[in-house]
Protein backbone atom coordinates (compact mmCIF):
# COMPACT_ATOMS: atom_id res chain seq x y z
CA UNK A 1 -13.26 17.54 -10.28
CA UNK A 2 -9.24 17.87 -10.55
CA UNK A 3 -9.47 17.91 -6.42
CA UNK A 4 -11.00 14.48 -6.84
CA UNK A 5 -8.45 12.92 -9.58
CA UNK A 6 -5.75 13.94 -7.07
CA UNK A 7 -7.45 12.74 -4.40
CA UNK A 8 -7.57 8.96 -6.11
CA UNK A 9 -4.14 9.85 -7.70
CA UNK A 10 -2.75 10.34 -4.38
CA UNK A 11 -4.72 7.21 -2.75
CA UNK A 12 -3.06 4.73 -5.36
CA UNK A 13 0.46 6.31 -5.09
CA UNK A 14 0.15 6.00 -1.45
CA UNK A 15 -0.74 2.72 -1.45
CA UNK A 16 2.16 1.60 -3.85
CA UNK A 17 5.12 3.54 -1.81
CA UNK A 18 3.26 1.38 0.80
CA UNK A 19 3.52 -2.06 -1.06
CA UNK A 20 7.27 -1.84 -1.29
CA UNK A 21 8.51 2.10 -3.01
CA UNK A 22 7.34 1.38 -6.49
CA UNK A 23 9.44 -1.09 -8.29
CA UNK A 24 12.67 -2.15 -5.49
CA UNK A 25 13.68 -5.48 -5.24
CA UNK A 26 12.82 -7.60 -1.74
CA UNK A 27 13.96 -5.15 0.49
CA UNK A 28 15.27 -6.80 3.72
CA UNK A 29 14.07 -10.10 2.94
CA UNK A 30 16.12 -13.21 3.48
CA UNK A 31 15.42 -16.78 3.21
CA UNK A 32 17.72 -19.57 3.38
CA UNK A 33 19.42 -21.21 0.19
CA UNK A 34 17.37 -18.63 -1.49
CA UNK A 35 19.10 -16.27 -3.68
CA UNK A 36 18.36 -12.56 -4.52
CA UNK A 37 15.81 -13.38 -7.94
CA UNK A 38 14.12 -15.39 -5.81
CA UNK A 39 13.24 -13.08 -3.24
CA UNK A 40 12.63 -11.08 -5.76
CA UNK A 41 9.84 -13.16 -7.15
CA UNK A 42 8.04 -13.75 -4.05
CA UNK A 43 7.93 -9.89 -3.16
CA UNK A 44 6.22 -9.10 -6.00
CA UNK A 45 3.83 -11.80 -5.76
CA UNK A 46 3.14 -10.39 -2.19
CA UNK A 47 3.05 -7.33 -3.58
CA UNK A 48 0.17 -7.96 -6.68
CA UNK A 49 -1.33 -9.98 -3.49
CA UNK A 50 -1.46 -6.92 -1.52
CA UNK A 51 -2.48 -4.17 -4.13
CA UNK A 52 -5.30 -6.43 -4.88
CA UNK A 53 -6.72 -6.39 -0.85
CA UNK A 54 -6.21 -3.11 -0.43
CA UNK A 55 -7.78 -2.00 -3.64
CA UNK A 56 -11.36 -2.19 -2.30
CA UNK A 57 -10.61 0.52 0.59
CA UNK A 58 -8.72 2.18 -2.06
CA UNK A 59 -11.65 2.39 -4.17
CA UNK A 60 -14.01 3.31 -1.37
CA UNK A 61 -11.82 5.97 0.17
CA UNK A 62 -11.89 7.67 -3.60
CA UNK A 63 -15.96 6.87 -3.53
CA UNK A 64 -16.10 9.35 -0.33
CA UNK A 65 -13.60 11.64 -1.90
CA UNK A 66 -15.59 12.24 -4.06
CA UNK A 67 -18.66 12.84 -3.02
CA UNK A 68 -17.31 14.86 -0.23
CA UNK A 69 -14.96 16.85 -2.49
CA UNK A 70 -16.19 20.58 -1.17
CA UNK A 71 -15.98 19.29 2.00
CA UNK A 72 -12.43 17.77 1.92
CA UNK A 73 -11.00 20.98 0.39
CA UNK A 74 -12.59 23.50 3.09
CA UNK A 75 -12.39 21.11 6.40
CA UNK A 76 -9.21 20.18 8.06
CA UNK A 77 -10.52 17.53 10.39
CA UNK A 78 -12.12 15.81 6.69
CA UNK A 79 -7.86 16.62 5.28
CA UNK A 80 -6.58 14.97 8.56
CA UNK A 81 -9.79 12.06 8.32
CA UNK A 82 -8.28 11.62 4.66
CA UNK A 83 -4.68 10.93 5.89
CA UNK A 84 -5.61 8.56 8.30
CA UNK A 85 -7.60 6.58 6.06
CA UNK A 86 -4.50 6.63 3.92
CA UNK A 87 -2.37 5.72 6.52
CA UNK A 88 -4.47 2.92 7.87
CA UNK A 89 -4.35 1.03 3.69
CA UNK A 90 -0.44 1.98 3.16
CA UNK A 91 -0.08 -0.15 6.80
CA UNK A 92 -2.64 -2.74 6.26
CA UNK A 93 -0.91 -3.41 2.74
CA UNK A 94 2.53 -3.51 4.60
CA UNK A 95 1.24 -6.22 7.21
CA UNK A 96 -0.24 -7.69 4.19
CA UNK A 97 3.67 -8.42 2.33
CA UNK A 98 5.18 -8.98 5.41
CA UNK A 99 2.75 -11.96 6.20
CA UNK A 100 3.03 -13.35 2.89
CA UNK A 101 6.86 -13.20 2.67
CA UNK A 102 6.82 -15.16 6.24
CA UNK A 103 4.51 -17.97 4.82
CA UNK A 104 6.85 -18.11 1.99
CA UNK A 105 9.59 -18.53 4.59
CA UNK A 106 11.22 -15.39 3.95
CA UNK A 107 12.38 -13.71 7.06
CA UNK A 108 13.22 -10.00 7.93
CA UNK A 109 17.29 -9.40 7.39
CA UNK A 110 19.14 -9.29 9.98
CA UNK A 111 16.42 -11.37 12.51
């Protein structure tokens, strides 16, 4: 059971470091006549936007986890399986701020 709380454990602070490193400002967004609380607003917005469409692979990858748990612990290719998965949310959440920070007419620094 502890293998499978920080399996999920890991899954949601994966996805967070993905959504923006837990708690940063707007990190390389610009937008013009908008000022830094602004961008500041609209990243987190993106963020909660995010959190909440990955949190259904989230919870599904923790579903397997689970009730795979000896298998995760002995099998490498299920370890390696596991990071990809995790990969695959932290990037589909990225994808997921960056698009709403463009529709907000934010654009990356320095483009």
């Amino acid at each position: 059971m502890k293998a499978i709380a920080r399996a999920g454990g890991w899954l949601v602070l994966a996805a967070c470091f993905a959504l923006a490193g837990c708690g940063g400002g707007a990190p390389g967004w610009v937008k013009p006549g908008g000022d830094a609380a602004d961008a500041q607003r609209e990243y987190q917005e993106c963020r909660d936007l995010a959190a909440d469409a990955v949190r259904t692979d989230i919870d599904i990858d923790q579903d397997i986890a689970a009730s795979r748990a000896s298998d995760v612990q002995k099998s490498a290719v299920m370890q390696e399986q596991a990071w990809i998965t995790r990969q695959h949310t932290q990037d589909r959440g990225a994808a997921i701020v960056a698009a709403c920070m463009r529709a907000k007419g934010f654009a990356p620094a320095g483009s």
